[in-house]
Protein backbone atom coordinates (compact mmCIF):
# COMPACT_ATOMS: atom_id res chain seq x y z
CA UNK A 1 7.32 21.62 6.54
CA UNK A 2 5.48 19.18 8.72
CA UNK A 3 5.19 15.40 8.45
CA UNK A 4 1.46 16.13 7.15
CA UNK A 5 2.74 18.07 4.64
CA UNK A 6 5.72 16.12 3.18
CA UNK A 7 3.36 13.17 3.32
CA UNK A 8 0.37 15.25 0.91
CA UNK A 9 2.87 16.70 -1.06
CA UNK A 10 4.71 13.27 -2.05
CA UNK A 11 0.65 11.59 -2.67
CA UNK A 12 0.17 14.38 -4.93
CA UNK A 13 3.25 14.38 -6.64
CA UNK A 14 2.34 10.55 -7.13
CA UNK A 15 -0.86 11.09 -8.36
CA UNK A 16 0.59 13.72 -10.67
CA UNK A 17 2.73 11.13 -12.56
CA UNK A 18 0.10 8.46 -12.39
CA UNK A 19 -2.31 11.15 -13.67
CA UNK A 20 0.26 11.97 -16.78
CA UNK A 21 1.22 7.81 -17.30
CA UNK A 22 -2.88 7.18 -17.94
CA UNK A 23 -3.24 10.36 -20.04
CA UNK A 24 -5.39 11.86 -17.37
CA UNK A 25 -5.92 15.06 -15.42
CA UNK A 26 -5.29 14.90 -11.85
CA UNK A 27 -8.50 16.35 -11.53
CA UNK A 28 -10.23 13.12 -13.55
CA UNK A 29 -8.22 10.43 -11.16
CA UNK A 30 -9.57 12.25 -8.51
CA UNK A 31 -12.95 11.33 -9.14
CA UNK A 32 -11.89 7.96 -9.46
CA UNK A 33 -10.61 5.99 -6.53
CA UNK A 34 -8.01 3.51 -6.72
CA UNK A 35 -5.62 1.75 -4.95
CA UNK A 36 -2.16 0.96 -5.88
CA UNK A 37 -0.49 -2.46 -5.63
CA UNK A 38 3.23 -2.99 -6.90
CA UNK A 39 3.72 -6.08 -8.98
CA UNK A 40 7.40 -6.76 -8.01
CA UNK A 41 10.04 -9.70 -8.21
CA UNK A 42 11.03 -11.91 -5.29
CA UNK A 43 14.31 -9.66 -5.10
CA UNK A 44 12.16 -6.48 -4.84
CA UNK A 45 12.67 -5.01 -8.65
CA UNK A 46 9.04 -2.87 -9.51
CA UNK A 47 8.36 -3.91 -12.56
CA UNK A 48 4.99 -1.76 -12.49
CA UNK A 49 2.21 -0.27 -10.07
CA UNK A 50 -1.10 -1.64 -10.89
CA UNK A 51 -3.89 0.78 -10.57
CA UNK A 52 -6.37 -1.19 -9.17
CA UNK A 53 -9.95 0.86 -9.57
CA UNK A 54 -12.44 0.75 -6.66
CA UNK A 55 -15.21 1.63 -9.47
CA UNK A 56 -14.35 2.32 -12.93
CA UNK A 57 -11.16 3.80 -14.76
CA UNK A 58 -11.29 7.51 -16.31
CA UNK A 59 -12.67 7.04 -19.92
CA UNK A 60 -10.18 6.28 -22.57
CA UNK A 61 -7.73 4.71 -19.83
CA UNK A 62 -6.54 1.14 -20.63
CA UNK A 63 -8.38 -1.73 -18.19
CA UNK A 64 -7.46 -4.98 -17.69
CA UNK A 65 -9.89 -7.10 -15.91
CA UNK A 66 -13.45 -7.34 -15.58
CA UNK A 67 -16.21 -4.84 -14.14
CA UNK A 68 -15.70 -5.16 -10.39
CA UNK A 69 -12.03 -5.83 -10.81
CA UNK A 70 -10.46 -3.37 -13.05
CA UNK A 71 -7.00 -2.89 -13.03
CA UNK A 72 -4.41 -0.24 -15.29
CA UNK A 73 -0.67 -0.42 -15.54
CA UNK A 74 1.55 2.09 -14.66
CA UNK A 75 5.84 1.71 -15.15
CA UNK A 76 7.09 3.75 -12.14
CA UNK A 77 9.53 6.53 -13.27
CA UNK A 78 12.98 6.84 -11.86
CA UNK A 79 12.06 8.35 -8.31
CA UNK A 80 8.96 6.64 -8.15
CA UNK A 81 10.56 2.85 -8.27
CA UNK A 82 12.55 3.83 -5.20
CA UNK A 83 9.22 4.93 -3.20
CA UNK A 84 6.79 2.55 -2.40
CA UNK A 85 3.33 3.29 -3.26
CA UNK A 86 0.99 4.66 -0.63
């Protein structure tokens, strides 16, 4: 397997379990952009990923926020805390 492909297959296994945390299909937070920040302690313990949306959340996904800066949170699993987010 190729770098390229390790690298897809771990961003899609990520989306997968972001997809499943917001009650989502990966298909429906595909067709919403996002980017992913990590709120995180001084001594590096994840205590979530924040979903921050680039337009608007899936319907029936929990915002925080206000239109124009929308944000969901997500409680990496066991693998995922270990991985930073891409």
């Amino acid at each position: 397997m190729s770098n390229q492909q390790l690298e897809e297959a771990m961003e899609r296994r990520q989306d997968e379990y972001i997809a499943s945390q917001l009650g989502v299909s990966v298909d429906v937070l595909d067709d919403h952009p996002f980017q992913i920040d990590e709120n995180a302690s001084d001594d590096g313990l994840v205590y979530s990923w924040r979903i921050l949306w680039d337009d608007a959340a899936p319907e029936g996904v929990t915002v925080y926020g206000v239109p124009g800066s929308l944000w969901s949170d997500v409680v990496p699993g066991p693998d995922e805390a270990d991985e930073p987010p891409e």
